[in-house]
Protein backbone atom coordinates (compact mmCIF):
# COMPACT_ATOMS: atom_id res chain seq x y z
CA UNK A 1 7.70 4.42 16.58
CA UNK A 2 8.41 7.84 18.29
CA UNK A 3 4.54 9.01 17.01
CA UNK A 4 2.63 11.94 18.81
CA UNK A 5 -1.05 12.01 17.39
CA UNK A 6 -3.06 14.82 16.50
CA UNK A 7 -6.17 14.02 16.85
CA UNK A 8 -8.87 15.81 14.14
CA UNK A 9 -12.83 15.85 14.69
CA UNK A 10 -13.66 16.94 11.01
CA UNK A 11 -11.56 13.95 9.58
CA UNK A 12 -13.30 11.30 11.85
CA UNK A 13 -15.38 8.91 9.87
CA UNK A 14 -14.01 10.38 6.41
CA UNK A 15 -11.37 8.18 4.41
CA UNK A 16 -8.39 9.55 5.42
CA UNK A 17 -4.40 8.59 5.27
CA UNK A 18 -1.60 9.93 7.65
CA UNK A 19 1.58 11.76 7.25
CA UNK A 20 3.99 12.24 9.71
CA UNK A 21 5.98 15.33 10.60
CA UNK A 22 9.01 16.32 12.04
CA UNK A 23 9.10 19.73 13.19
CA UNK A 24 13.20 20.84 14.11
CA UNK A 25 12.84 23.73 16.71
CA UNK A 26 16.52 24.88 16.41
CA UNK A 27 15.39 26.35 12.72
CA UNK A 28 13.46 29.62 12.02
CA UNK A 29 9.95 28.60 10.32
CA UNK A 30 10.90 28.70 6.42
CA UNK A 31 14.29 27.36 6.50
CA UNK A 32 15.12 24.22 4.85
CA UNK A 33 14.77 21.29 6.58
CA UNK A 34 12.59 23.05 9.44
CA UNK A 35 9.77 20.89 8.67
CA UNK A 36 10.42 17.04 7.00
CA UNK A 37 6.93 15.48 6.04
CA UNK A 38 7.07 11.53 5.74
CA UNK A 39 4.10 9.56 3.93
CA UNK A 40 5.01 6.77 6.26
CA UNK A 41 6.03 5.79 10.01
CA UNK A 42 8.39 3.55 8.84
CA UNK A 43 10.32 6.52 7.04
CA UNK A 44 10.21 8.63 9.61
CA UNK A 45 11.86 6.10 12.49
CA UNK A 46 14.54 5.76 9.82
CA UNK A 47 15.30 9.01 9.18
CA UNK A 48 15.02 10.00 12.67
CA UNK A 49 17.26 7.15 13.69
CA UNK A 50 20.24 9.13 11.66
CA UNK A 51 19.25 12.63 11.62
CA UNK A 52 17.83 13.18 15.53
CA UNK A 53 17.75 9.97 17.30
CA UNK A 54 16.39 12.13 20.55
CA UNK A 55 13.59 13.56 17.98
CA UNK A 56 9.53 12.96 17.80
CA UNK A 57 7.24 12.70 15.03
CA UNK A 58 3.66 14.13 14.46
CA UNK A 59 0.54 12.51 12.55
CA UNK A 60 -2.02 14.32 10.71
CA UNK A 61 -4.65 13.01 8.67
CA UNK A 62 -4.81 13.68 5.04
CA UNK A 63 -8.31 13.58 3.71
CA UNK A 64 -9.28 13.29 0.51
């Protein structure tokens, strides 16, 4: 997994889950497909594997 962590103080200790993004730097912020937001690694690798195989992912937490 090609996974870069953000790392969140406030989230620590709550019940959290993770999504992973993808942010493409050759787009202007608002264009389609500038950011891709995956609900799992798995999805990511795979989608990275045929869309930028040179490409890294992000996590964030998602609390609830």
């Amino acid at each position: 997994m090609r996974e870069l962590r953000v790392h969140d103080e406030e989230a620590e200790g709550a019940e959290m889950n993770l999504v992973w993004v993808y942010y493409d730097t050759n787009k202007q912020m608002g264009d389609e497909g500038h950011l891709v937001i995956f609900a799992s690694g798995e999805a990511a690798d795979e989608w990275l594997a045929i869309h930028d195989p040179e490409g890294v992912f992000w996590s964030y937490p998602v609390v609830r």
